[in-house]
Protein backbone atom coordinates (compact mmCIF):
# COMPACT_ATOMS: atom_id res chain seq x y z
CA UNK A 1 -28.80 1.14 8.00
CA UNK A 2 -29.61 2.69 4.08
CA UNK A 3 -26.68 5.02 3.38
CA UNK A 4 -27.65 6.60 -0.02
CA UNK A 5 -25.09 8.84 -0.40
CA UNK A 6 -21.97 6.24 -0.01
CA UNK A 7 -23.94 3.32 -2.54
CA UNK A 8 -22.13 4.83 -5.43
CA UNK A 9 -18.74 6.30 -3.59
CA UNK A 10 -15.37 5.05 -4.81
CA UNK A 11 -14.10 1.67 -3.49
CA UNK A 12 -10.86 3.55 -1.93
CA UNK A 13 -13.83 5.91 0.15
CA UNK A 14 -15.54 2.95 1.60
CA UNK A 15 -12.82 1.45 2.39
CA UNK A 16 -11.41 4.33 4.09
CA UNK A 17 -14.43 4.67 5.86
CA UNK A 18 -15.08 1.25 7.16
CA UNK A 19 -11.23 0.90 7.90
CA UNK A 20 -11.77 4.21 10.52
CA UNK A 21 -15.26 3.01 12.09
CA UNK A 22 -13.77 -0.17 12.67
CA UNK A 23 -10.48 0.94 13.80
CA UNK A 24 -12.94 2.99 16.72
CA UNK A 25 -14.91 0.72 17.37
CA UNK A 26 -12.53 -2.10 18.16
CA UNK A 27 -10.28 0.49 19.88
CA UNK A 28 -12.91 1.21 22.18
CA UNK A 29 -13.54 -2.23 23.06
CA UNK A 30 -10.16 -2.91 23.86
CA UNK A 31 -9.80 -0.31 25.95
CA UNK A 32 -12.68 -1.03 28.04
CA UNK A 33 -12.54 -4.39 28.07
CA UNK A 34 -8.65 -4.74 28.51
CA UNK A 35 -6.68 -1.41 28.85
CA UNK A 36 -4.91 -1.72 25.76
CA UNK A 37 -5.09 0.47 22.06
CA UNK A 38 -5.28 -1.78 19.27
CA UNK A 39 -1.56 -0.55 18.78
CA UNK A 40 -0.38 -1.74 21.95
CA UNK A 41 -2.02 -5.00 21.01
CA UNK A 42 -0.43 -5.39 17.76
CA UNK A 43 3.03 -4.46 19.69
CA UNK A 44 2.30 -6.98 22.50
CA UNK A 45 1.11 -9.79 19.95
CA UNK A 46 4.01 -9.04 17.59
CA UNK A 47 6.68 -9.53 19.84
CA UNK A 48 4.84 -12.62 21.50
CA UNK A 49 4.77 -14.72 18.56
CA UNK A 50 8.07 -13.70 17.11
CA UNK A 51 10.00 -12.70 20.36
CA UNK A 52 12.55 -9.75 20.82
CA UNK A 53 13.15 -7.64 17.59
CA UNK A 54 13.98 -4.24 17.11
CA UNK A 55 12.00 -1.51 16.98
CA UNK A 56 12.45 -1.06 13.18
CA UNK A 57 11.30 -5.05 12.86
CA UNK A 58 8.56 -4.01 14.90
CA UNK A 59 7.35 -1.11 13.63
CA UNK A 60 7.62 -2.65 10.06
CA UNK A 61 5.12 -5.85 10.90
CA UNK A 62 2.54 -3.04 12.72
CA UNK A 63 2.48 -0.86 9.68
CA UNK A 64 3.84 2.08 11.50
CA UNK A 65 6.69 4.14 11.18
CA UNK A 66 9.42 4.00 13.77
CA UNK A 67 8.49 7.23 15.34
CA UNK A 68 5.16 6.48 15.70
CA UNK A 69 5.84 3.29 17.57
CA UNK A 70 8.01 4.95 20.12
CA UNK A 71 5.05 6.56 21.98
CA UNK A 72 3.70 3.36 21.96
CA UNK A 73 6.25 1.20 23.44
CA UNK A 74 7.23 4.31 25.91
CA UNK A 75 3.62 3.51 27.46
CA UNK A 76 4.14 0.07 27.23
CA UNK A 77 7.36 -0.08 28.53
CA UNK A 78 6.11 2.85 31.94
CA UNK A 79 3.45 -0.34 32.51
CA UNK A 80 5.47 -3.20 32.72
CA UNK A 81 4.02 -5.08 29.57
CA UNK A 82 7.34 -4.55 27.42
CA UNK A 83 11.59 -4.24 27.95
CA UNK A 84 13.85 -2.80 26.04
CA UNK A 85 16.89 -4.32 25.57
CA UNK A 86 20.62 -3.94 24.18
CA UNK A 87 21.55 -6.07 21.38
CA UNK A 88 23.88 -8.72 22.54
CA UNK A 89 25.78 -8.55 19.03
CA UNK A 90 25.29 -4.85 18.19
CA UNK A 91 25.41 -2.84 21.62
CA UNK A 92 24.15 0.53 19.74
CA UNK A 93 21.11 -1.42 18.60
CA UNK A 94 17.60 -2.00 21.25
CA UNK A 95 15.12 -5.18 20.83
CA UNK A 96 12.32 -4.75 22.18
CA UNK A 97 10.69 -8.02 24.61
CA UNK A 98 7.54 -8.65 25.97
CA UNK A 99 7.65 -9.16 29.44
CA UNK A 100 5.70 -11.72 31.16
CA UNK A 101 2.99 -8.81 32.27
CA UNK A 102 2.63 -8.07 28.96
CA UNK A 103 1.55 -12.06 27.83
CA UNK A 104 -0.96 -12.11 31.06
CA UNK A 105 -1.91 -8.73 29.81
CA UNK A 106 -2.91 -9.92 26.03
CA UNK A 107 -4.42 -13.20 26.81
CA UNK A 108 -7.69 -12.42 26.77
CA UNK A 109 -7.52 -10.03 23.55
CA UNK A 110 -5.67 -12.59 22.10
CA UNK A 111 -7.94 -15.21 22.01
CA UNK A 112 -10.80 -13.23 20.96
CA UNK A 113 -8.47 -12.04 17.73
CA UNK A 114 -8.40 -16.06 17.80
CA UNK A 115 -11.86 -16.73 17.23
CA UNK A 116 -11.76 -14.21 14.76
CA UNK A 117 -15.83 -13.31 15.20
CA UNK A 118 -17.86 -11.99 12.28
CA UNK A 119 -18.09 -8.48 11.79
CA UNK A 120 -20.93 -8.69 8.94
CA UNK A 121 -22.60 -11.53 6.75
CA UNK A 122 -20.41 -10.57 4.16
CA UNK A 123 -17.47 -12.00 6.38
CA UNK A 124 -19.48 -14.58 8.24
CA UNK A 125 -19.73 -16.06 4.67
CA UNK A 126 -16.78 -18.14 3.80
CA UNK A 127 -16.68 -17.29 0.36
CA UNK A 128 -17.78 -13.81 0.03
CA UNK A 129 -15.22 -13.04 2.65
CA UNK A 130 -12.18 -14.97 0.17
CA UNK A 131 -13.45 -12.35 -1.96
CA UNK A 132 -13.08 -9.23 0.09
CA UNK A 133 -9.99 -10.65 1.85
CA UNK A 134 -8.01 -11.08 -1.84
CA UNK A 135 -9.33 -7.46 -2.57
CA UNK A 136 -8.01 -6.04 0.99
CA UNK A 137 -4.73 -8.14 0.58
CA UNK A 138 -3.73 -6.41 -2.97
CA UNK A 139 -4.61 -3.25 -1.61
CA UNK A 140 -2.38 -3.90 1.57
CA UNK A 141 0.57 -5.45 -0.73
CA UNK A 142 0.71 -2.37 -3.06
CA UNK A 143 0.43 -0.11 -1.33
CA UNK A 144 2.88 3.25 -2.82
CA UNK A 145 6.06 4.34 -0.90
CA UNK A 146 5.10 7.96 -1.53
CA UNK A 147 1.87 7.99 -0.54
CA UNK A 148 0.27 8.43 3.12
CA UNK A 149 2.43 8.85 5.67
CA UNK A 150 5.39 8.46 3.97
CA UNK A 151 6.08 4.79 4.90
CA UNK A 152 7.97 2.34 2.76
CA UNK A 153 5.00 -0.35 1.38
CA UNK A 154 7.22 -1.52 -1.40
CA UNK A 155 4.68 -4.73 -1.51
CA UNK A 156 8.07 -6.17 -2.89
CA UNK A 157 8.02 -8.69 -0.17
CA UNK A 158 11.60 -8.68 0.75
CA UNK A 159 12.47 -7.52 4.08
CA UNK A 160 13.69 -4.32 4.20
CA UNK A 161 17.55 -3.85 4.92
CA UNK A 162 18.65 -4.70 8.63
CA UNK A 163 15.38 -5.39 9.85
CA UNK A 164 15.94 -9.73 9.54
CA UNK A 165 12.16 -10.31 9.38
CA UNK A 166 9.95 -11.32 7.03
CA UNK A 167 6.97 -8.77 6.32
CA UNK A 168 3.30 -9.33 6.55
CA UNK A 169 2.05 -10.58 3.08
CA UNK A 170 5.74 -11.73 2.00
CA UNK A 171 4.85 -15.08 1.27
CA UNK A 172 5.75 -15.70 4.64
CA UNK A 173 3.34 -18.48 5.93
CA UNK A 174 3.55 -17.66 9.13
CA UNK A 175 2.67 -14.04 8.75
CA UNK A 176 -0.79 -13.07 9.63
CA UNK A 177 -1.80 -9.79 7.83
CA UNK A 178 -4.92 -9.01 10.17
CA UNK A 179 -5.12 -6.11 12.05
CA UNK A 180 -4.36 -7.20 15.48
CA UNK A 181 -3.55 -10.21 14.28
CA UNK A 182 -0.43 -12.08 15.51
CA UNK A 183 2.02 -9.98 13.65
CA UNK A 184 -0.51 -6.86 13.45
């Protein structure tokens, strides 16, 4: 496809563009395929791979703020694919679980965020993708606390205060900054 009038459009455009058609696109497939939002995925994934954390933890690793998760975990938790629970040390604070509907539920779409297919032969290339994966990373880790939607993307890589999680791009080896990857 020859799109003439985005060749010479800022960097921040295209990426803006390409991050929406292939936030649809892959939203559509999980919904067909598996019932799920990429959101609920991230959720589901999230709290598989680092078990019950609350909702601020969770929110934090998804790149959403607290508000916006509730809606999602209010339809997660109405279909039986995640609990929440009180805080066995702090009573006025909720963790949030995945049940074990919720780990049948994201088999499937977990393993195919596993193999991790090719979306173009920029990223089917090992090192053009390094390239575009450092560039998507820095934009990612610096992101501005005043801009957007108002979320805190300090890029400072120090979890934020009462959350007790590392964040995505942190240093963290264990964190996986993909979008639906295992800690969204």
């Amino acid at each position: 496809m020859d799109l003439p009038e985005l060749r010479d459009a800022p960097l921040g455009r295209l990426l803006v563009v390409a991050g929406h058609l292939v936030a649809q696109r892959w939203n559509r497939r999980l919904t067909e395929e598996y019932g799920l939002t990429q959101a609920g995925l991230a959720t589901l994934m999230t709290l598989d791979r680092h078990g019950a954390m609350t909702h601020r933890a969770v929110a934090e690793r998804c790149f959403v703020r607290p508000a916006t998760l509730t809606g999602i975990v209010d339809t997660l938790e109405r279909d039986g694919l995640v609990s929440r629970q009180r805080d066995e040390t702090d009573r006025r604070a909720v963790r949030l679980a995945i049940t074990p509907a919720g780990r049948e539920k994201i088999a499937a779409p977990a393993g195919l965020v596993a193999t991790n297919p090719p979306l173009t032969s920029v990223d089917a290339d090992p090192a053009r993708a390094a390239v575009i994966r450092e560039f998507l990373l820095e934009v990612i880790g610096s992101g501005d606390p005043q801009a957007g939607d108002g979320e805190s993307r300090s890029g400072s890589g120090e979890p934020q205060a009462g959350d007790g999680e590392p964040r995505p791009g942190s240093g963290d080896p264990t964190a996986d900054p993909r979008p639906g990857g295992a800690s969204c």
